[in-house]
Protein backbone atom coordinates (compact mmCIF):
# COMPACT_ATOMS: atom_id res chain seq x y z
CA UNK A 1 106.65 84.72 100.73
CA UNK A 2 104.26 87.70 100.35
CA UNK A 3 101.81 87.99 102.86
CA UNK A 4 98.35 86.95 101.99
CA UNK A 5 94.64 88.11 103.41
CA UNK A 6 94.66 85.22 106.31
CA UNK A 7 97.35 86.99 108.00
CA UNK A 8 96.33 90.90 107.70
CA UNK A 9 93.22 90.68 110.29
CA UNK A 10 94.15 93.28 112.57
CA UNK A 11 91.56 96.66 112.45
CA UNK A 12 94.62 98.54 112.15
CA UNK A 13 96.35 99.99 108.91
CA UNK A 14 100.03 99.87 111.09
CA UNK A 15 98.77 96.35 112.38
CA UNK A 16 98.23 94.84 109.21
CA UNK A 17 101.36 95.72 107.46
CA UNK A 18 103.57 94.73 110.79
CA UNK A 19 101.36 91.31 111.02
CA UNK A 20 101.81 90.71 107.35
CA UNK A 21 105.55 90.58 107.90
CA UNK A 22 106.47 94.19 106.45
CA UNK A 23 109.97 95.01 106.84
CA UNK A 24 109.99 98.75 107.22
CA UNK A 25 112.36 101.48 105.85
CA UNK A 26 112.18 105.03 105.24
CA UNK A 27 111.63 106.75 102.42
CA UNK A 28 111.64 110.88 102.40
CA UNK A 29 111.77 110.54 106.07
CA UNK A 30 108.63 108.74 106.84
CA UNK A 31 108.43 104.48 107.33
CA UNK A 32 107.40 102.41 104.86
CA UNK A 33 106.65 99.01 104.18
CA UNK A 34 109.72 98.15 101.75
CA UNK A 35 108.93 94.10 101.52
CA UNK A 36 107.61 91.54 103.62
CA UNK A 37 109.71 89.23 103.10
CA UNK A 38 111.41 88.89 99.38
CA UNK A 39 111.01 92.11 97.02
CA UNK A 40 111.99 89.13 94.54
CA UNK A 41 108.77 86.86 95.02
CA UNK A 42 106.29 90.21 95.29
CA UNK A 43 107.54 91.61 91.74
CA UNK A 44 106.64 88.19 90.46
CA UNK A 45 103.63 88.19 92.44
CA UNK A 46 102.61 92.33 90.70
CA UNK A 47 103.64 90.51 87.12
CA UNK A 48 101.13 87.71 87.10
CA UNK A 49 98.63 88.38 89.36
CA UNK A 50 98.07 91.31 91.67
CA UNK A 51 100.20 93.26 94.20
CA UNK A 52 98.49 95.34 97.17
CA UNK A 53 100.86 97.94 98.62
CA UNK A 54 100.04 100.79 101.28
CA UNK A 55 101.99 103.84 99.68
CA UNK A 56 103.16 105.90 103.12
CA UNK A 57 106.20 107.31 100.85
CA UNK A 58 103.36 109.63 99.25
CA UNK A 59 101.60 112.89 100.83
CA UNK A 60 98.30 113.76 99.32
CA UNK A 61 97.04 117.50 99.32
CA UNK A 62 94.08 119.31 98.02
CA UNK A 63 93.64 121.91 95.63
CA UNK A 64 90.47 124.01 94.96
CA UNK A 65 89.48 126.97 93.46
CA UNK A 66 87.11 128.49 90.89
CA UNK A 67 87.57 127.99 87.35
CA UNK A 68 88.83 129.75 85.30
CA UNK A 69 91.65 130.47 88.01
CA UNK A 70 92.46 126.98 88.90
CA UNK A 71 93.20 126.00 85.15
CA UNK A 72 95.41 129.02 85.36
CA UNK A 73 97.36 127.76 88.46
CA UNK A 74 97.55 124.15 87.00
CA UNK A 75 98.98 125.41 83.69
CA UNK A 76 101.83 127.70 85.40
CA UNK A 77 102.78 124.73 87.81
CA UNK A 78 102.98 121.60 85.01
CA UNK A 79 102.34 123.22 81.50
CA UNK A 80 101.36 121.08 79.50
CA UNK A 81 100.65 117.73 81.90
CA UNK A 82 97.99 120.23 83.53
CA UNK A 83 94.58 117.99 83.63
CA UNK A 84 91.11 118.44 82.55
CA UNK A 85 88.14 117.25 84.41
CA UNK A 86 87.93 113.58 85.17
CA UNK A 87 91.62 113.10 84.17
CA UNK A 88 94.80 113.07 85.79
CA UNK A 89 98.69 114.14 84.40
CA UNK A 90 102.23 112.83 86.27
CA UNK A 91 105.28 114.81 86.55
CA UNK A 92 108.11 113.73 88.22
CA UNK A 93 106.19 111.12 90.01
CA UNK A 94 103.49 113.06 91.40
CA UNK A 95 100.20 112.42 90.28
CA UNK A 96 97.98 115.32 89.70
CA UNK A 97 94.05 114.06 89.63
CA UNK A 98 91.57 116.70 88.31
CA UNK A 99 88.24 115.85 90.18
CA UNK A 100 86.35 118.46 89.20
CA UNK A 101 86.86 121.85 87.61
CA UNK A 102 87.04 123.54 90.74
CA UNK A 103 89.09 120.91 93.22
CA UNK A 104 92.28 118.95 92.17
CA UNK A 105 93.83 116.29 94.44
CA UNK A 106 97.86 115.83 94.24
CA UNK A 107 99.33 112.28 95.31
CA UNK A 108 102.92 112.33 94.87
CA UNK A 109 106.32 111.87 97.15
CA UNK A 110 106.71 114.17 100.65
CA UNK A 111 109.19 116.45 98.97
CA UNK A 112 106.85 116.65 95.67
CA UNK A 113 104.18 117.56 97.87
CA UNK A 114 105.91 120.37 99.93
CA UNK A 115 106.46 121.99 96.66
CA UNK A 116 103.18 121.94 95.48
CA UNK A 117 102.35 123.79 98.84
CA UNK A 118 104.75 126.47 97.65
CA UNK A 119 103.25 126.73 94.83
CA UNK A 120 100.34 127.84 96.30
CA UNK A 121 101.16 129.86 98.90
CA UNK A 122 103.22 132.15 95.40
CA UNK A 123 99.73 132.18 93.85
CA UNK A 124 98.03 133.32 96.86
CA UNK A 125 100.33 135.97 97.54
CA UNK A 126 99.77 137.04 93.63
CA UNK A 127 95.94 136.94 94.19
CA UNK A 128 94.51 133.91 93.39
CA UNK A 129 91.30 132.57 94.91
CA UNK A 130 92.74 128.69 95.27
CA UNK A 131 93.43 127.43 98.60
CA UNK A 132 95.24 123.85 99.88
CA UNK A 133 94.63 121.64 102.62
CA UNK A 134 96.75 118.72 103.41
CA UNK A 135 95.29 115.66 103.49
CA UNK A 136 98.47 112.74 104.55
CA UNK A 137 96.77 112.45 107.94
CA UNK A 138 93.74 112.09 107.11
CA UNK A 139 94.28 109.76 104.11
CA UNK A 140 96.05 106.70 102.85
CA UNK A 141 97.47 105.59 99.39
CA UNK A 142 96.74 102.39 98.50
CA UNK A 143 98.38 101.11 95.10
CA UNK A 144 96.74 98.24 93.18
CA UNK A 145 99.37 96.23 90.46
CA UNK A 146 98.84 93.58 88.20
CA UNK A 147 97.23 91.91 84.81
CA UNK A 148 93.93 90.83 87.99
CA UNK A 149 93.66 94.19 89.02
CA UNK A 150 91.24 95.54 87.12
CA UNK A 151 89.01 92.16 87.16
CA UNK A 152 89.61 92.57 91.28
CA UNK A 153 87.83 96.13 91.42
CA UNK A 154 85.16 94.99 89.59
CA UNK A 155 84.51 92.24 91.74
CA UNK A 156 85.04 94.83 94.55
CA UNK A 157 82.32 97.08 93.25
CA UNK A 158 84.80 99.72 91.80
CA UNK A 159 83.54 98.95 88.36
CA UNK A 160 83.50 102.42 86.65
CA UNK A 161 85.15 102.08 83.53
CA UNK A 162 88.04 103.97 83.68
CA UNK A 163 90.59 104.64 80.64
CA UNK A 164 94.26 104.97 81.35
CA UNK A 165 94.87 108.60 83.25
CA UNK A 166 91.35 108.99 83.54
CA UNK A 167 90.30 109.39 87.49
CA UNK A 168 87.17 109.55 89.59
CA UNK A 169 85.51 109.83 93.15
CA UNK A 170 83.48 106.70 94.40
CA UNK A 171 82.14 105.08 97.60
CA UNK A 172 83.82 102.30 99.10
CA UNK A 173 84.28 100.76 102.57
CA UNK A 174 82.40 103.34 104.34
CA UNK A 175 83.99 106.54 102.45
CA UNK A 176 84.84 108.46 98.99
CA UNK A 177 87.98 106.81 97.52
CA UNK A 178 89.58 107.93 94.99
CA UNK A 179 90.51 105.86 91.75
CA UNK A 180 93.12 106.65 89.11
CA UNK A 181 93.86 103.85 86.30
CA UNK A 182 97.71 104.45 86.31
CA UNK A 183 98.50 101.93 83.55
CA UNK A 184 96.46 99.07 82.09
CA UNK A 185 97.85 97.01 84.81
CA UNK A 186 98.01 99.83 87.51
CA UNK A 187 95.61 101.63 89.82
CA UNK A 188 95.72 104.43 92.70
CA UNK A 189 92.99 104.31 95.25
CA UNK A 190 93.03 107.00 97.94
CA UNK A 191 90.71 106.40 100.76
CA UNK A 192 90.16 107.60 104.16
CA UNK A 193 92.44 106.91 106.53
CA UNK A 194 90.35 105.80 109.35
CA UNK A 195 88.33 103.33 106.81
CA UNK A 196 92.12 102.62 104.90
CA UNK A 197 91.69 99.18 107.07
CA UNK A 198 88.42 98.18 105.75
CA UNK A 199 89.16 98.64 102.43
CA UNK A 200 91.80 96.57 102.66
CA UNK A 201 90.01 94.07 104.05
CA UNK A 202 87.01 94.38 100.87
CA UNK A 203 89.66 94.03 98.66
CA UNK A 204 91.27 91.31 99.61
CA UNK A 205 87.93 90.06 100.52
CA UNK A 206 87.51 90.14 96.48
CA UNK A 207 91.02 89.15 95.18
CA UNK A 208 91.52 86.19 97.62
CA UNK A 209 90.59 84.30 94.66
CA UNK A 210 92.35 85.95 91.97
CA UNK A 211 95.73 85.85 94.02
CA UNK A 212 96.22 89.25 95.52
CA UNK A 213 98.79 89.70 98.00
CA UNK A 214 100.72 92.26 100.07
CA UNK A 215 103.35 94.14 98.30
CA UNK A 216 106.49 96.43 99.37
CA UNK A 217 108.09 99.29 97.38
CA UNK A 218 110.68 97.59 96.50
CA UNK A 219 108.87 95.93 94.69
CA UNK A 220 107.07 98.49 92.93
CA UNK A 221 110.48 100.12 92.35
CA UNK A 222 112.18 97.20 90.72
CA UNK A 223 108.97 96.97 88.56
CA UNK A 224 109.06 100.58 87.36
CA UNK A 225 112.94 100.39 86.94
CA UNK A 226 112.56 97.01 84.18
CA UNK A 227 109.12 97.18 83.11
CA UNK A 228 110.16 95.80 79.41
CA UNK A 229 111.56 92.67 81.54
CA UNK A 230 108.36 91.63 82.62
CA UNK A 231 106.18 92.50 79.51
C-alpha cells in the first residue's frame, strides 16, 4: 500500500522515505525511492487522487546572466523550447524554468544536467557574462501528481494561479520554492533542501484529506509511458 502522512514523521528527508517503506534503486547513479511497496497501487493512487514523490533522479542547476546574453545562451542550447520570463520549456526531460530575465533554473536528469554545465562552460570560454552554480545539494525535487493536486496547493497556500508551463518563485515551509504546473494534473516544486522535510510535512498536512500519498518513480514512469490508459 502507498505510504500515507501517519507514517512519514521523521525530521529527515532520507528518514521519511525509508520509514514510509521506499524501496530504493538507482537511477543515473544516485538512489532513489522506486516504490514503497506496489508501483501498481501508487499509479492508481497519481490517477485519482494525488501522488507525492521526492525526485533524487534529478540535479537542479542555476543559470544567470544579463539579458540580452542569457536569451542568447538559451536559444543556442534548446532553439526554439528556449523560455520567456515566468515560463518554463522541456527537452528531453529536463525542465528549463525561466525565473526571471536574468536567472534560469534547470531541473532535469544527472546526465541532462552535466550537459547543461558544458554548455556553459563553451559559452564562457566564447565570452559570455552567464555563470552556473549547482544547486542538487542544496535542493530537493519534489513532484506533485494527480486530478487533487492543484486543489492540495491551494489549500497549502501555493495558490498562484499558474497556467500549464508557466513557473514561479514563492515562500513555503520556511524558504523560496519553486513551482512549475507541468500538466493540468502535474506540478514541480523545488525547495530547499534543509526545509525539503517540512514541506513535506505542510503538504501532507493539507492533502491528508484529499488522499495524498507517497509515490515512487516507477510509478511516475509507468504513468508517463500509458498516459492515454488512464485518461
Amino acid at each position: 500500500m502507498a505510504a500515507t502522512h501517519g507514517e512519514i514523521a521523521s525530521p529527515s528527508i532520507d528518514d521519511r522515505i525509508l520509514r514510509a517503506g521506499a524501496v530504493m534503486a538507482q537511477r543515473d547513479g544516485h538512489p532513489v525511492a522506486a516504490h514503497f511497496g506496489s508501483a501498481a497501487t501508487e499509479l492508481a493512487v497519481c490517477v485519482k487522487r494525488a501522488g507525492l514523490a521526492v525526485r533524487s533522479d534529478l540535479g537542479t542547476l542555476e543559470v544567470v546572466g544579463p539579458e540580452p546574453w542569457l536569451s542568447h545562451f538559451l536559444a543556442d542550447a534548446v532553439g526554439d523550447q528556449a523560455p520567456s520570463p515566468g515560463r518554463a520549456g522541456c527537452t528531453a526531460g529536463t525542465w528549463c524554468c525561466r525565473l526571471a530575465p536574468d536567472r534560469v533554473i534547470i531541473v532535469g536528469p544527472w546526465s541532462a544536467t552535466a550537459r547543461w554545465r558544458r554548455f556553459v562552460r563553451e559559452a564562457i570560454v566564447t565570452g559570455s557574462p552567464i555563470a552556473c552554480s549547482d544547486r542538487a545539494d542544496s535542493t530537493t525535487a519534489l513532484t506533485l501528481v494527480g486530478p487533487r493536486a492543484q486543489r492540495l496547493l491551494t489549500d497549502a497556500g501555493l495558490d498562484s494561479p499558474l497556467t500549464v508551463h508557466a513557473v514561479h518563485e514563492d515562500w513555503f515551509a520556511g524558504s523560496p520554492a519553486l513551482v512549475l504546473r507541468e500538466a493540468p494534473d502535474r506540478y514541480l516544486l523545488v525547495v530547499d533542501a534543509d526545509c525539503a522535510s517540512a514541506a513535506i510535512g505542510e503538504l501532507f498536512a493539507a492533502g491528508g484529506s484529499l488522499g495524498l500519498s507517497m509515490v515512487g518513480t516507477d510509478a511516475l514512469e509507468r504513468l508517463a509511458a500509458a498516459p492515454q490508459t488512464f485518461a
